[in-house]
N, C-alpha and C. Protein backbone atom coordinates (compact mmCIF):
# COMPACT_ATOMS: atom_id res chain seq x y z
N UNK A 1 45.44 51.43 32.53
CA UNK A 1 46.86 51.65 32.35
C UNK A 1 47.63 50.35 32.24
N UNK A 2 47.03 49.54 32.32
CA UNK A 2 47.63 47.78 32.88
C UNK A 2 47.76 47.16 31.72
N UNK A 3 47.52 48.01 29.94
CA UNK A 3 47.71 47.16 29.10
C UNK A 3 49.13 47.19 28.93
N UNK A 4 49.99 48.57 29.18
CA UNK A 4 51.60 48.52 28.67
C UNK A 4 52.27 47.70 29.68
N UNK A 5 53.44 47.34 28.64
CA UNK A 5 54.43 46.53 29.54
C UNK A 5 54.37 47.05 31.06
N UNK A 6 54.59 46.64 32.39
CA UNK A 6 55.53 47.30 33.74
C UNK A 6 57.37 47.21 33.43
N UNK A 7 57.32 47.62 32.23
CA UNK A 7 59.30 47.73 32.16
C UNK A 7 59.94 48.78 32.63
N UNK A 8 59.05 49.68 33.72
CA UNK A 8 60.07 50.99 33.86
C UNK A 8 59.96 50.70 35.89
N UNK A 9 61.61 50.78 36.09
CA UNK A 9 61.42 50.64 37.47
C UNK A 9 61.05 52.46 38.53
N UNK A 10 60.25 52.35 39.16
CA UNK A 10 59.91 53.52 40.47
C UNK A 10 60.60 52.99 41.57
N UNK A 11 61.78 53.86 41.74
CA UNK A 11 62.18 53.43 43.36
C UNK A 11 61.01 54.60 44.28
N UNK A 12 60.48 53.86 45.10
CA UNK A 12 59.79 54.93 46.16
C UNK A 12 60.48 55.06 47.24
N UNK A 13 59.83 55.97 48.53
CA UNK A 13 60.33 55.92 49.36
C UNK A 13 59.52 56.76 50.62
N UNK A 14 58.41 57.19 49.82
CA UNK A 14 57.60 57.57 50.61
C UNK A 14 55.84 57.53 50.20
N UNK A 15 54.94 58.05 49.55
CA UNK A 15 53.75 57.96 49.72
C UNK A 15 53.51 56.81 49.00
N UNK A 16 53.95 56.73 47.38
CA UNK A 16 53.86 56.03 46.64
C UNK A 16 53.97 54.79 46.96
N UNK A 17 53.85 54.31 47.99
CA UNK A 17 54.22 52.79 48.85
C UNK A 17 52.65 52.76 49.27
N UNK A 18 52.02 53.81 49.72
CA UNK A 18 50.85 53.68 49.85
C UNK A 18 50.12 52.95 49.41
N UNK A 19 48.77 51.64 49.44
CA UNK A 19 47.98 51.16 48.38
C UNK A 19 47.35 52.44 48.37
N UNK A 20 46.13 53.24 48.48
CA UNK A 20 45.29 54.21 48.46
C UNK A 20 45.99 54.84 47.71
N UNK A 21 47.23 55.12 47.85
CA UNK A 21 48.00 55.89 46.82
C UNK A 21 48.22 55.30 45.27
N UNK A 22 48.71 54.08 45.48
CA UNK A 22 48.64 52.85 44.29
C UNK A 22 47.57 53.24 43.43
N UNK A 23 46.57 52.88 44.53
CA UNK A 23 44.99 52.43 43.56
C UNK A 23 44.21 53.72 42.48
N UNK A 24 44.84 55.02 43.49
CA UNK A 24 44.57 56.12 42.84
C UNK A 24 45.42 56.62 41.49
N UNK A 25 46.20 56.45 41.81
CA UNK A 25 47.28 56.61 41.15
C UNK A 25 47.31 56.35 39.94
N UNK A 26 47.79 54.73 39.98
CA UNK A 26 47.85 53.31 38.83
C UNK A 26 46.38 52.62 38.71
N UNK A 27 45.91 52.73 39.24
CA UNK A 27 44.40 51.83 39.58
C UNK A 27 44.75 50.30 39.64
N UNK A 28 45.46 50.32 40.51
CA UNK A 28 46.00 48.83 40.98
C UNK A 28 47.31 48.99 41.90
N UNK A 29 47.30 47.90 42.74
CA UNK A 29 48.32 48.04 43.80
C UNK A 29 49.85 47.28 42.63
N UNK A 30 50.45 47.96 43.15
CA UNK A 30 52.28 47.26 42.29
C UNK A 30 52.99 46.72 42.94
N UNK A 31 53.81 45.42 42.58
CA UNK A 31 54.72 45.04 42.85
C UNK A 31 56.18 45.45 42.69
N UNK A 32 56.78 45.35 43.95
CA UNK A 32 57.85 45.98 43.98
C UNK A 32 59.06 45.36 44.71
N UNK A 33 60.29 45.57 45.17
CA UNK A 33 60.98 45.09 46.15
C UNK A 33 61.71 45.71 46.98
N UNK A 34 62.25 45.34 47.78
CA UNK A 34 63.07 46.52 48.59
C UNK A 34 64.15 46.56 48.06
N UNK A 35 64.77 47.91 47.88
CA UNK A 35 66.30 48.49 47.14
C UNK A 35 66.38 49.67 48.24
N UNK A 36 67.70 50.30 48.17
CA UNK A 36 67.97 51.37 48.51
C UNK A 36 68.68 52.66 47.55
N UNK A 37 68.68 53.46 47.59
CA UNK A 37 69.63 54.47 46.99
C UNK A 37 70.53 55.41 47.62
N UNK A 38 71.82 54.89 47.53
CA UNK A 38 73.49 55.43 48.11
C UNK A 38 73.41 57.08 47.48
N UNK A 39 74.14 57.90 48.53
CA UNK A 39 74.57 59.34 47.86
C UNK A 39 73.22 60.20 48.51
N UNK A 40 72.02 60.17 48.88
CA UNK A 40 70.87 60.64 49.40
C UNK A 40 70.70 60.62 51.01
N UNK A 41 69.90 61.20 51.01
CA UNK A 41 69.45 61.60 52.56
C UNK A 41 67.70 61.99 52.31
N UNK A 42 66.65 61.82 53.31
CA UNK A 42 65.06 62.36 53.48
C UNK A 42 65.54 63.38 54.18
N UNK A 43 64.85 64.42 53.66
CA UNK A 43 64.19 65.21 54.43
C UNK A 43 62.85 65.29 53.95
N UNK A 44 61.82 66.42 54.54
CA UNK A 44 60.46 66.84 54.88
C UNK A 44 60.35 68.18 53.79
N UNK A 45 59.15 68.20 53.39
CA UNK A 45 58.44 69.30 52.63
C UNK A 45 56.91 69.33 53.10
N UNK A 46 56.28 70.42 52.89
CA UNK A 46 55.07 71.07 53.37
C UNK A 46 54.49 70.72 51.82
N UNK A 47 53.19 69.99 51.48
CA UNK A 47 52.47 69.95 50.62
C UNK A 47 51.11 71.07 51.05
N UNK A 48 50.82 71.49 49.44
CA UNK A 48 50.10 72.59 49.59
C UNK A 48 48.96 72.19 48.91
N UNK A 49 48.96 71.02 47.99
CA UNK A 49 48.29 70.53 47.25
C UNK A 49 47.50 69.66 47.71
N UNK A 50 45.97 70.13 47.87
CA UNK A 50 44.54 69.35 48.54
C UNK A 50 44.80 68.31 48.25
N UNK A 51 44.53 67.85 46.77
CA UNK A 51 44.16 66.64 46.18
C UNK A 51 45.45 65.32 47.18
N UNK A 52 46.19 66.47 46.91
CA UNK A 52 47.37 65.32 47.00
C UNK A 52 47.39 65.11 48.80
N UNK A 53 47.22 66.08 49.62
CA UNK A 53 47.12 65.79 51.16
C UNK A 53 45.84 65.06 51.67
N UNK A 54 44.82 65.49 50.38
CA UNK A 54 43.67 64.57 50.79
C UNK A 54 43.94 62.81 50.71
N UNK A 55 44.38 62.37 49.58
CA UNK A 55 44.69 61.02 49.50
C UNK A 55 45.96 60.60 50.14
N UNK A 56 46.93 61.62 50.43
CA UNK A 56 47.77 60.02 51.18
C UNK A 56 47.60 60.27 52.62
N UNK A 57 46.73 61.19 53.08
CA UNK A 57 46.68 61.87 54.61
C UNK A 57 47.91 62.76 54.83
N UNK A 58 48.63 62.70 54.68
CA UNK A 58 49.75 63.71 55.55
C UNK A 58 50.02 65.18 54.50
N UNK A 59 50.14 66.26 55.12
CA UNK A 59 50.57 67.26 54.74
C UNK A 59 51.99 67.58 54.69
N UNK A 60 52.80 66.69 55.35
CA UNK A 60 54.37 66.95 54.94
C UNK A 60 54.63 65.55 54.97
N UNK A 61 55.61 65.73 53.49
CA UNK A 61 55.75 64.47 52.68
C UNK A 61 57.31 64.65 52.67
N UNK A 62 58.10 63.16 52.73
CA UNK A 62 59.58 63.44 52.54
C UNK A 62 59.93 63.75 51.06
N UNK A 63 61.08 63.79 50.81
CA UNK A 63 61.75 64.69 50.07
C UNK A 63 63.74 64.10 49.96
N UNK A 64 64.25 63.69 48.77
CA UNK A 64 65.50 63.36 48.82
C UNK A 64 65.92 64.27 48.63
N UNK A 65 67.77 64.17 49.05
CA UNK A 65 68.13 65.00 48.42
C UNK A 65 69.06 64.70 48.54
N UNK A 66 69.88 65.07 47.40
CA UNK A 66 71.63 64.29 47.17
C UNK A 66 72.79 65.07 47.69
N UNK A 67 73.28 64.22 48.51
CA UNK A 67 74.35 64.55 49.12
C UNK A 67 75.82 64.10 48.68
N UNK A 68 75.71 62.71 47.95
CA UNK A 68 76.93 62.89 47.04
C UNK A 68 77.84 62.27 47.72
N UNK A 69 77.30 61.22 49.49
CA UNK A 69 78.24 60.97 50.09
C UNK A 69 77.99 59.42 49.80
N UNK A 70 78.74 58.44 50.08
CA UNK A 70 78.83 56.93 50.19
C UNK A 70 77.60 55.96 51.03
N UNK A 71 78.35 57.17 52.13
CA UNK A 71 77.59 56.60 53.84
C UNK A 71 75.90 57.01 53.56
N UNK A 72 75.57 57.94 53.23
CA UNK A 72 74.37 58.40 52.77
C UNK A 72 73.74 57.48 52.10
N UNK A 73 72.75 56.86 52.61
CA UNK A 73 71.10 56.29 51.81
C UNK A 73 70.14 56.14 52.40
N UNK A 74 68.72 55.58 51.59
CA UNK A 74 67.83 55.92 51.41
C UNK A 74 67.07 54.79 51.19
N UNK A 75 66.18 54.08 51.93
CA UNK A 75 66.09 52.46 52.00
C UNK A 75 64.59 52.98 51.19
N UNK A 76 63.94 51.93 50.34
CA UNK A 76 62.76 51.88 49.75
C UNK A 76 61.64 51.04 49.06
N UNK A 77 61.30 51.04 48.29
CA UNK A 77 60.92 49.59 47.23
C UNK A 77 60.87 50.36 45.91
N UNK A 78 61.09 49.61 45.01
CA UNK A 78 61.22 49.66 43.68
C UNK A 78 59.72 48.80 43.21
N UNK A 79 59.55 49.80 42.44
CA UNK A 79 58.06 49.16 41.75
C UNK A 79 58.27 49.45 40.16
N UNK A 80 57.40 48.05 39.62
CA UNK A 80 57.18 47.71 38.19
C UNK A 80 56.52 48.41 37.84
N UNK A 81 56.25 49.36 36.66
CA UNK A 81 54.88 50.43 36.36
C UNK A 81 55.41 50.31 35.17
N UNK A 82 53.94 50.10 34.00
CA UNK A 82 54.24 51.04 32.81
C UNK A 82 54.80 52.85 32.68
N UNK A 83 54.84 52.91 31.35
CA UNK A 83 55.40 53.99 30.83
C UNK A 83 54.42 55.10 30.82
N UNK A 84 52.42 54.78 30.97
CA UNK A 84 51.64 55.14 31.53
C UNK A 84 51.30 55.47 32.68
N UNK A 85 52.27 54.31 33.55
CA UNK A 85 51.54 54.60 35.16
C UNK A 85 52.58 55.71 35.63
N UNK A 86 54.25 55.25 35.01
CA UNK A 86 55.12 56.75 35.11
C UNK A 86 54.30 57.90 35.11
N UNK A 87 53.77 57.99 33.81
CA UNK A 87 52.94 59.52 33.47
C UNK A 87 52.17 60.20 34.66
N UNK A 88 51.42 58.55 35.19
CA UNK A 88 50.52 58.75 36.43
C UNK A 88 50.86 59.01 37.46
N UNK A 89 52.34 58.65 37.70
CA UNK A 89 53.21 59.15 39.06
C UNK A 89 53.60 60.93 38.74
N UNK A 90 54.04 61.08 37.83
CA UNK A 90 54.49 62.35 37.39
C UNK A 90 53.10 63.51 37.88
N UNK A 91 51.88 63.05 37.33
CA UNK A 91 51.04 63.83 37.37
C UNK A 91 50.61 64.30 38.96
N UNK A 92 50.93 62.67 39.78
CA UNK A 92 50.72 62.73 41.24
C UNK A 92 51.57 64.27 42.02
N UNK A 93 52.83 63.66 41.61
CA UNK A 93 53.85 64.61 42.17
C UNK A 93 53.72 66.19 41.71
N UNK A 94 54.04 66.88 42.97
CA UNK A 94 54.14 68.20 43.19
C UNK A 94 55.00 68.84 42.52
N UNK A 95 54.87 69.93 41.84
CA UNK A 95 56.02 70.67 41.62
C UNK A 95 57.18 70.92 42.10
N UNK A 96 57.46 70.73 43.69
CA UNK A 96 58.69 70.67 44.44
C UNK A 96 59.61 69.28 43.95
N UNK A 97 58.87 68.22 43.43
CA UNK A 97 59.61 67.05 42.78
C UNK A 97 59.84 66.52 41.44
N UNK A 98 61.13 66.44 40.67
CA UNK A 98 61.28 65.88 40.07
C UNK A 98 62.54 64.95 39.82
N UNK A 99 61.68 64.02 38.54
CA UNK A 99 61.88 62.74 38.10
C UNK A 99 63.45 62.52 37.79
N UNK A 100 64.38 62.01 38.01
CA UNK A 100 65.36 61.75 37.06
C UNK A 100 65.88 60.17 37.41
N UNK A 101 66.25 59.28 36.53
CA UNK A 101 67.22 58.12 37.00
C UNK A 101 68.49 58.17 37.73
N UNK A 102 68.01 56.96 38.58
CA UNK A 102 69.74 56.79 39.55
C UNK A 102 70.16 55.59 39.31
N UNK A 103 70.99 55.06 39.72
CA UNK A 103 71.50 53.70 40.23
C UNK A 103 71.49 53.47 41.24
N UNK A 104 70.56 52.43 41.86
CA UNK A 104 70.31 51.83 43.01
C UNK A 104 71.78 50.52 43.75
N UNK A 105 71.32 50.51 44.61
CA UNK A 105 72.40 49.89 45.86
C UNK A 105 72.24 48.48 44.70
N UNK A 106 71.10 47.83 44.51
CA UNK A 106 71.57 46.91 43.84
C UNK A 106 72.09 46.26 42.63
N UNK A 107 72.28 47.64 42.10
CA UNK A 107 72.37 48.19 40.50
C UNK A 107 71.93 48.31 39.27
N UNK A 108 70.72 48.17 40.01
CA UNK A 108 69.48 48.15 38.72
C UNK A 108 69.64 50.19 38.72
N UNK A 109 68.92 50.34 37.46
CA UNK A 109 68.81 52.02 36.82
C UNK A 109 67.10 51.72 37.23
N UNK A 110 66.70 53.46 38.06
CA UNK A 110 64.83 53.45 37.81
C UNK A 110 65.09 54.85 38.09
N UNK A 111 64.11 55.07 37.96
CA UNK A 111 63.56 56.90 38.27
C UNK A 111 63.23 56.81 39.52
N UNK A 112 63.42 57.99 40.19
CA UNK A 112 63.34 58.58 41.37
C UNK A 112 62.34 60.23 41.72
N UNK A 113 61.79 60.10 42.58
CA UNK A 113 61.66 61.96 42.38
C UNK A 113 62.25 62.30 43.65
N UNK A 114 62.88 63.22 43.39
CA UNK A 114 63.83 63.94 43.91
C UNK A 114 63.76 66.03 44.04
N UNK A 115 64.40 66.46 45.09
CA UNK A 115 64.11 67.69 45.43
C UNK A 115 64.73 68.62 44.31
């Protein structure tokens, strides 16, 4: 996956910070930095999906969800990934999550998955 550019930013905030998760994932660990995202709050979801409770260990995985307030965020890292390894995050994630872009605290634009 490591031949396309890394031009698309992943804010994470929960498994995907994982290496084991990385390596499976992307087949390589990513660089990233810490950002946050304003307007959100974690909560918890029940994963039902083996594959996916088998590799990051836990069966309940957080979960954003927009609240739309100021005071509200969501501390994380932002990671570099091709437009491939996206695909590869997408495929990771559960049906309870999806993808859309935000604007981060430091005002960079990346994709998020979200409840």
């Amino acid at each position: 996956m490591s031949d396309q550019p890394a031009d698309q930013l992943l804010f994470t905030y929960g498994t995907l910070q994982h290496a084991e998760v990385q390596l499976d994932t992307f087949g390589r660990l990513v660089a990233g930095e810490p950002d946050a995202l304003p307007g959100y709050t974690v909560d918890y979801v029940e994963i039902e999906d083996q594959r996916v409770t088998d590799l990051s260990g836990l069966s309940v995985h957080p979960i954003l969800r927009a609240t739309g307030r100021a005071v509200d965020k969501v501390t994380g890292v932002v990671l570099h990934v091709s437009a491939a390894e996206l695909d590869a995050a997408d495929d990771y994630e559960v049906a309870l999550y999806r993808r859309i872009a935000v604007t981060l605290a430091s005002g960079r634009t990346a994709w998020v998955y979200v409840d």
